[in-house]
Protein backbone atom coordinates (compact mmCIF):
# COMPACT_ATOMS: atom_id res chain seq x y z
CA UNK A 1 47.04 -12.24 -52.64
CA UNK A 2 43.75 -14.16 -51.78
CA UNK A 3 45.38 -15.52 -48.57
CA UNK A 4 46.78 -11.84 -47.69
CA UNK A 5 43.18 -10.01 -48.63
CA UNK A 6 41.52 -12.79 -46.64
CA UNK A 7 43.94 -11.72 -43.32
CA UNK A 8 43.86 -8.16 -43.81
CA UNK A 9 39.77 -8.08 -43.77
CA UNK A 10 39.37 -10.89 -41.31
CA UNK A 11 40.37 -8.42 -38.20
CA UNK A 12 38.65 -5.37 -39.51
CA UNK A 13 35.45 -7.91 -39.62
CA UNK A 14 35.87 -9.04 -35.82
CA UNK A 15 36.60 -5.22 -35.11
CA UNK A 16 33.44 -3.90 -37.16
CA UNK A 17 31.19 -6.65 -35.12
CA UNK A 18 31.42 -4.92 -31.78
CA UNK A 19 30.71 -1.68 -33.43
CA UNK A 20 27.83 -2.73 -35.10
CA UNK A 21 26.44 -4.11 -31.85
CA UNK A 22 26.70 -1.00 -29.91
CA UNK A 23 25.27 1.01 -32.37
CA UNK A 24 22.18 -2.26 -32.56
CA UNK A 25 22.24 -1.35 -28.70
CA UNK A 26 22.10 2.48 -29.23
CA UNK A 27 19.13 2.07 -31.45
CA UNK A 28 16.93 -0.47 -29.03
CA UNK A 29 17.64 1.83 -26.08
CA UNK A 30 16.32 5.09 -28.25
CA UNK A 31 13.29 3.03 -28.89
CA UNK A 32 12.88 1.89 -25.35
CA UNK A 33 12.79 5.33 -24.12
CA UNK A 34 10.49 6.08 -27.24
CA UNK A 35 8.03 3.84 -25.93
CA UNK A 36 8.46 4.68 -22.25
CA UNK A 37 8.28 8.61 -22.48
CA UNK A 38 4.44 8.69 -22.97
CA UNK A 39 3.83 6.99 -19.49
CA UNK A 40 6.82 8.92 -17.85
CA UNK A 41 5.80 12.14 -18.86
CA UNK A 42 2.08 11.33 -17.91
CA UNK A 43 3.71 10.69 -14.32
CA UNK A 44 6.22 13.38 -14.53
CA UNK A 45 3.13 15.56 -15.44
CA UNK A 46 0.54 13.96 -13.11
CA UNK A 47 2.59 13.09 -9.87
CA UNK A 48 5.93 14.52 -9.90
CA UNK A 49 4.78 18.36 -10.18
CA UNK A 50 1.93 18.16 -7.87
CA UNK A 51 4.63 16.80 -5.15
CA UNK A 52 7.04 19.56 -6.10
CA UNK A 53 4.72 22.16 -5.69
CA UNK A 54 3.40 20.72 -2.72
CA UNK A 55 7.23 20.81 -0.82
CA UNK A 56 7.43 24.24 -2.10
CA UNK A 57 3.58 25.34 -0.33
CA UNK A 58 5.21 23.62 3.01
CA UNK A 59 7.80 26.05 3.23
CA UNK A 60 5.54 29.11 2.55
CA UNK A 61 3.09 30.74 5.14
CA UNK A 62 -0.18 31.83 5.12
CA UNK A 63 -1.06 35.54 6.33
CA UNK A 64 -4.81 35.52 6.50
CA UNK A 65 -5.57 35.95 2.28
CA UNK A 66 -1.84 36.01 0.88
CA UNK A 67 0.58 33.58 0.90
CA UNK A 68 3.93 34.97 1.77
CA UNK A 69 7.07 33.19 -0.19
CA UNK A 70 9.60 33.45 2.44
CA UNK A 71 10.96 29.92 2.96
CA UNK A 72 10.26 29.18 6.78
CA UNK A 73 10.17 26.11 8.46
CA UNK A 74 7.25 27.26 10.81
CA UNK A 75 5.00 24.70 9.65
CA UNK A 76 6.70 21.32 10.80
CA UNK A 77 7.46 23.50 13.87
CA UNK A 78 3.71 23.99 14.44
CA UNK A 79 3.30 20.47 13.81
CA UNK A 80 5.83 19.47 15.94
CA UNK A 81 5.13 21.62 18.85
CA UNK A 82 0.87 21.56 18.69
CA UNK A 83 -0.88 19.52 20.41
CA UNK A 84 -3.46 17.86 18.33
CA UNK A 85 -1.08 17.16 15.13
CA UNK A 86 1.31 14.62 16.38
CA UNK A 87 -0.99 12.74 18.46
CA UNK A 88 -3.53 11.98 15.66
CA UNK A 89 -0.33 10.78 13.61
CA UNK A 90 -0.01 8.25 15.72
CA UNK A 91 -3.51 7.21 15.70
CA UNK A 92 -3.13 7.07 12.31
CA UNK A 93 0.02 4.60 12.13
CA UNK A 94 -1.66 2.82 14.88
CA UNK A 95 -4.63 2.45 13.19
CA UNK A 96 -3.24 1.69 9.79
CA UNK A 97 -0.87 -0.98 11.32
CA UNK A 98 -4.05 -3.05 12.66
CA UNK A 99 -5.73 -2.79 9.72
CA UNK A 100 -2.36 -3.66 7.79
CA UNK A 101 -1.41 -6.96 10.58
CA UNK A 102 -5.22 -7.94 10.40
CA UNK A 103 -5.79 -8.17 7.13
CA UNK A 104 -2.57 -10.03 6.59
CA UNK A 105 -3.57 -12.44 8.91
CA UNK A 106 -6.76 -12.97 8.02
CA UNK A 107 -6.17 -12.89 3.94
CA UNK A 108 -2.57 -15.93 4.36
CA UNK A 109 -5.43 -18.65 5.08
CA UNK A 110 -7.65 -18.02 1.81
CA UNK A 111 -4.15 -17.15 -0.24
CA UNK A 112 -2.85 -20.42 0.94
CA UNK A 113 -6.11 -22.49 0.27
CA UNK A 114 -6.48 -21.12 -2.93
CA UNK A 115 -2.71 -21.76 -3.91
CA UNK A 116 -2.16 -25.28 -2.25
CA UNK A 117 -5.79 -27.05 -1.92
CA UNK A 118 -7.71 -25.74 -5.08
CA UNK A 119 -6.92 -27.42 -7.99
CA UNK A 120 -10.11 -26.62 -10.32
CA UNK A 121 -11.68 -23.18 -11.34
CA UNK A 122 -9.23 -21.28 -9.52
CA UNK A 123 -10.66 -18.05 -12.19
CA UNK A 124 -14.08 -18.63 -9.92
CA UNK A 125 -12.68 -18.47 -6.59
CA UNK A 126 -10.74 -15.35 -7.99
CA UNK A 127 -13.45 -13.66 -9.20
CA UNK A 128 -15.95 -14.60 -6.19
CA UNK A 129 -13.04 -13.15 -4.02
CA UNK A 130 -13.22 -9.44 -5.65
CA UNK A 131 -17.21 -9.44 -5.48
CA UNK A 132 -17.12 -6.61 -2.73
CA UNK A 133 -15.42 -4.06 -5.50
CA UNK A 134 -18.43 -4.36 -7.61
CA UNK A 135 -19.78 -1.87 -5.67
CA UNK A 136 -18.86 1.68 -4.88
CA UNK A 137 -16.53 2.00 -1.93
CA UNK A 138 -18.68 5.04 -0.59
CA UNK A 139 -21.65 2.76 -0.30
CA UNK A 140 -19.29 -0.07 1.26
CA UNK A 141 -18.23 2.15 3.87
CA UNK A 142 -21.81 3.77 4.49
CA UNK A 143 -23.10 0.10 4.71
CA UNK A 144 -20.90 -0.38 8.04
CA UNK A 145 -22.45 3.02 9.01
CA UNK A 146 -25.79 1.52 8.97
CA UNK A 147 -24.42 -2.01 10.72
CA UNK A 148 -22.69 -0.21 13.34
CA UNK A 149 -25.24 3.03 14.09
CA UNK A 150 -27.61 3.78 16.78
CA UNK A 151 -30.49 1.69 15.13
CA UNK A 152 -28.15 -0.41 13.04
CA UNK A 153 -28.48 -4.15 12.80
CA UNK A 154 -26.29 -5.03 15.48
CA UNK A 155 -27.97 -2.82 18.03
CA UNK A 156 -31.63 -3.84 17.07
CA UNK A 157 -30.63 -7.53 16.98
CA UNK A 158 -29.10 -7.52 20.54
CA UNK A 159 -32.49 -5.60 21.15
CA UNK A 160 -34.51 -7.80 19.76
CA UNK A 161 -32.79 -10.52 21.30
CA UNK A 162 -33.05 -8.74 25.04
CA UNK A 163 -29.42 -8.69 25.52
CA UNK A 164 -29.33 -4.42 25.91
CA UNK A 165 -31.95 -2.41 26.62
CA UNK A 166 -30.18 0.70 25.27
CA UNK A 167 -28.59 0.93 21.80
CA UNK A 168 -24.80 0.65 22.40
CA UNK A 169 -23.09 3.98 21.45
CA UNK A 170 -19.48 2.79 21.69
CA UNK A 171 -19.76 0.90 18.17
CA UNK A 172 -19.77 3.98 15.68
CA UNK A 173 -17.86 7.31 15.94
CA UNK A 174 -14.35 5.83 17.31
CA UNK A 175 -11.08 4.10 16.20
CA UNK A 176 -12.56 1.12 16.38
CA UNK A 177 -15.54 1.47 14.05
CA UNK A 178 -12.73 3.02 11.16
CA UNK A 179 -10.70 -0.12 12.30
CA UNK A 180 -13.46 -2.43 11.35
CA UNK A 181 -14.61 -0.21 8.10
CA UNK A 182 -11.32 -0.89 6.73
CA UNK A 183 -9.89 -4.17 7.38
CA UNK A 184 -13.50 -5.14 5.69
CA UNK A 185 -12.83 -2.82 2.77
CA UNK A 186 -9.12 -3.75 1.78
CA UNK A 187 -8.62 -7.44 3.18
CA UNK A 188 -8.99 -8.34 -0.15
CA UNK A 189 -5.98 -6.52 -1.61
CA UNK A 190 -4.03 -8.68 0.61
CA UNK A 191 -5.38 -11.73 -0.61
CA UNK A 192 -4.06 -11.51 -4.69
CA UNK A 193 -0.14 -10.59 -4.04
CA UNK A 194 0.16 -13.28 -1.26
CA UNK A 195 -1.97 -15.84 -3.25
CA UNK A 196 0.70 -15.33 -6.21
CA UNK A 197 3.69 -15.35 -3.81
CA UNK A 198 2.66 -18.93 -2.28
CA UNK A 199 1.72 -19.91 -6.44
CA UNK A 200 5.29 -19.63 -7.29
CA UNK A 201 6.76 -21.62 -4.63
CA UNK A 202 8.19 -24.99 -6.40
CA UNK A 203 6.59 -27.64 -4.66
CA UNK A 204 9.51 -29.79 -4.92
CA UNK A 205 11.50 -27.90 -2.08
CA UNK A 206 8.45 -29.44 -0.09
CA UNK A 207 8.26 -32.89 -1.10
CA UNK A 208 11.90 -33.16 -0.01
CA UNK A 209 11.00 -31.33 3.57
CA UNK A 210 8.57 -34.47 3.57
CA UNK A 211 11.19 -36.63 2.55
CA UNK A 212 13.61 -35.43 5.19
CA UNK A 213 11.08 -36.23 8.19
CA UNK A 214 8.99 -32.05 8.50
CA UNK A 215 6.00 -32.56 9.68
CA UNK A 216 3.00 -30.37 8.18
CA UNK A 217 4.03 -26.92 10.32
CA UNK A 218 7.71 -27.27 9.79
CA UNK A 219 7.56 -27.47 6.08
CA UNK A 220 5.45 -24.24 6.41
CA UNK A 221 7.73 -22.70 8.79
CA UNK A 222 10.74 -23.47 7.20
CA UNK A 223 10.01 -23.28 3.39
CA UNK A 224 6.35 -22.05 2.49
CA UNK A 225 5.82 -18.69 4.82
CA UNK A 226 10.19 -17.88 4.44
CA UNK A 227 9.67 -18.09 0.34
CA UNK A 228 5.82 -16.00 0.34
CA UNK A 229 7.71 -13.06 2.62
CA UNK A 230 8.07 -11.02 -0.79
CA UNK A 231 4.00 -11.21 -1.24
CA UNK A 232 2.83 -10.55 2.37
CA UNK A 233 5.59 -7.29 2.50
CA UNK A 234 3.88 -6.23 -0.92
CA UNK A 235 0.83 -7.31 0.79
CA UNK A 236 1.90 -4.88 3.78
CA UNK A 237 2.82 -2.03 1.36
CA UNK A 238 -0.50 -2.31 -0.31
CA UNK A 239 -2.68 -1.86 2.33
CA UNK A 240 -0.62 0.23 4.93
CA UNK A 241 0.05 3.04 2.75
CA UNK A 242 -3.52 3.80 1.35
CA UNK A 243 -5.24 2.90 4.86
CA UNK A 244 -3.52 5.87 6.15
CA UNK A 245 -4.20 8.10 3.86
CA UNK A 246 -7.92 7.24 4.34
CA UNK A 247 -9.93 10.21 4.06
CA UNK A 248 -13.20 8.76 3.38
CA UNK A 249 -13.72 6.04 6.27
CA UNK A 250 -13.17 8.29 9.12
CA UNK A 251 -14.96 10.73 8.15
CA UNK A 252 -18.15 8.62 7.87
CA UNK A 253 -17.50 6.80 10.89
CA UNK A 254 -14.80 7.85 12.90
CA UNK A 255 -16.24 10.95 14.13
CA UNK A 256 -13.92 13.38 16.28
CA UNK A 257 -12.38 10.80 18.13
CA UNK A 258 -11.51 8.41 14.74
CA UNK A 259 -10.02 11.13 12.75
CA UNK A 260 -7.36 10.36 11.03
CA UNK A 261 -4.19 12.51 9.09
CA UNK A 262 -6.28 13.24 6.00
CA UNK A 263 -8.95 14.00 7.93
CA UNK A 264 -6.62 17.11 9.34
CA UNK A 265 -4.89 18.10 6.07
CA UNK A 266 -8.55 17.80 4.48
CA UNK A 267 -9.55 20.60 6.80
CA UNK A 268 -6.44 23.36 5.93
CA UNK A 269 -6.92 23.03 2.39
CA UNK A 270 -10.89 23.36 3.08
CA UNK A 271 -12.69 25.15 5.82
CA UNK A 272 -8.80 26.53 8.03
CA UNK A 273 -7.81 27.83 3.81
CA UNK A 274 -4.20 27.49 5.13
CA UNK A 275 -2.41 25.50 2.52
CA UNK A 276 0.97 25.77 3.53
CA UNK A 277 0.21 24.27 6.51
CA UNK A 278 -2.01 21.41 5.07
CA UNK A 279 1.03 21.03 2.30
CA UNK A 280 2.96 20.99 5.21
CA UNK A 281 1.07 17.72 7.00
CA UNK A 282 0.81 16.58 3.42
CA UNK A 283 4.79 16.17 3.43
CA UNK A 284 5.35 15.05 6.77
CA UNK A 285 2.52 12.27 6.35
CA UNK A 286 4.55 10.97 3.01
CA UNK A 287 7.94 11.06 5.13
CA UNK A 288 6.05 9.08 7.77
CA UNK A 289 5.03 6.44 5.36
CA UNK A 290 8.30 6.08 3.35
CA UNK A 291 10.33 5.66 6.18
CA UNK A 292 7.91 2.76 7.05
CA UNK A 293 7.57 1.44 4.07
CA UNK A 294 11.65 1.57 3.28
CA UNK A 295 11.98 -0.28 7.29
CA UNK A 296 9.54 -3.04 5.93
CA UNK A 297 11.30 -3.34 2.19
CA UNK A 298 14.43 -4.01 4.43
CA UNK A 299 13.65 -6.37 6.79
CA UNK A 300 12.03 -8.17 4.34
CA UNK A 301 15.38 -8.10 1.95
CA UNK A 302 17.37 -9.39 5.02
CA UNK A 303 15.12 -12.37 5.54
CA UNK A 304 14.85 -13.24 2.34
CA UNK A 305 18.75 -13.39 2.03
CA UNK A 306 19.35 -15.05 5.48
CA UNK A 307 16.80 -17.74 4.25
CA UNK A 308 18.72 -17.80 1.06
């Protein structure tokens, strides 16, 4: 009897453990989602809805004081077919992409030193790295402003120093004065996602490049800049997608001929009152950017696994 009770419970045991682990599972995934449906409805709330409603303006038209609900596509054909609305998207990419190589280029050298050559009070060199966002971003961008303007330092030091005789106009009001502005205002956000990139890199992998006979550049050809790709394409995507956006820069210094695509869509929802048509420029801009942003996630994938 004890032998018989002992096999006749042993399999319902075994069969009651997988049971009792599903239902374990069912209960950690109801509290996962209890803890995650605060933050996902804040976004639902705060992000999704907007963008919904912001698709649904770009198909709508505006007929002078009333918006008429007929789903048209006579926006993106106006922004197609005008003549100011493409061009000024690709001063925007173009612009944005400068910004975006520049300050990649400029912020791998301090990411690097900071990962590979300082070994001490890393926390200060952090820290003495974000002093610029102590301070506003307005008053940042108005400082360039005074650098770069009629009077500005620049053009009363080459004064001074009898190189011009007249101020130099070219330096504020164009491209490149919102080029400038900005690589100075974001170069830093390159600098933290590369600088952890290059910090995770086991430094083994190089001591047996310098085993096998690399020299200096070849170890950082072959291992270092291959394994930081992930951090300089976050990097990228950190910097490209808010630059051209930019509202603020351009309009302080660009002038006419700096403008940029928020610049535009700024103006229909303000002064033109046409938001279908600034909802409309508002969608096509985020199309724009995903599609570069999904072309950079991929390239970066299919380096990563050739490398790997």
């Amino acid at each position: 009897m004890t032998v018989a009770a002992r096999g006749a419970t042993a399999p319902g045991t075994m069969a009651g453990r997988p049971r009792v682990s599903r239902q374990l599972l069912k209960t950690d995934d109801m509290k996962g989602y209890a803890l995650v449906s605060p933050a996902l409805l804040t976004v639902l709330a705060g992000l999704g809805a907007p963008i919904v409603l912001l698709v649904l303006y770009s198909f709508w038209t505006q007929n002078y004081l009333t918006i008429d609900h007929t789903p048209t596509l006579a926006n993106y054909i106006t922004i197609v077919t005008h003549s100011i609305y493409i061009p000024v998207y690709v001063r925007s990419v173009a612009i944005s992409l400068a910004v975006t190589l520049t300050t990649l280029l400029l912020a791998y050298p301090v990411a690097y030193f900071l990962a590979f050559d300082v070994k001490r009070n890393k926390i200060a060199w952090l820290i003495v790295i974000t002093l610029p966002f102590w301070t506003s971003y307005l008053l940042r961008v108005f400082s360039w402003k005074l650098i770069l303007g009629y009077n500005g330092i620049i053009n009363s030091g080459l004064k001074s120093a009898g190189l011009i005789d007249q101020p130099l106009e070219f330096l504020l009001y164009n491209p490149v004065a919102v080029y400038l502005t900005l690589v100075y205002g974001w170069a830093t956000f390159a600098i933290l996602p590369i600088y952890v990139s290059l910090e995770k890199i086991d430094r083994t992998y190089l001591e047996a490049a310098t085993d096998l006979g690399d020299t200096a550049f070849e170890r950082f050809w072959r291992i270092t800049f291959p394994l930081s790709l992930p951090g300089v394409s976050a990097a990228f995507l950190v910097i490209f997608i808010p630059t051209i956006g930019d509202y603020v820069t351009p309009a302080m210094v660009g002038g006419p001929n700096g403008s940029m695509i928020a610049n535009l869509i700024q103006s229909q929802f303000g002064k033109a009152n046409n938001w279908p048509l600034g909802a409309a420029l508002s969608v096509f801009a985020m199309l724009t950017v995903t599609a570069i942003a999904m072309l950079i996630v991929w390239a970066t994938k299919r380096m990563t696994e050739r490398i790997g």
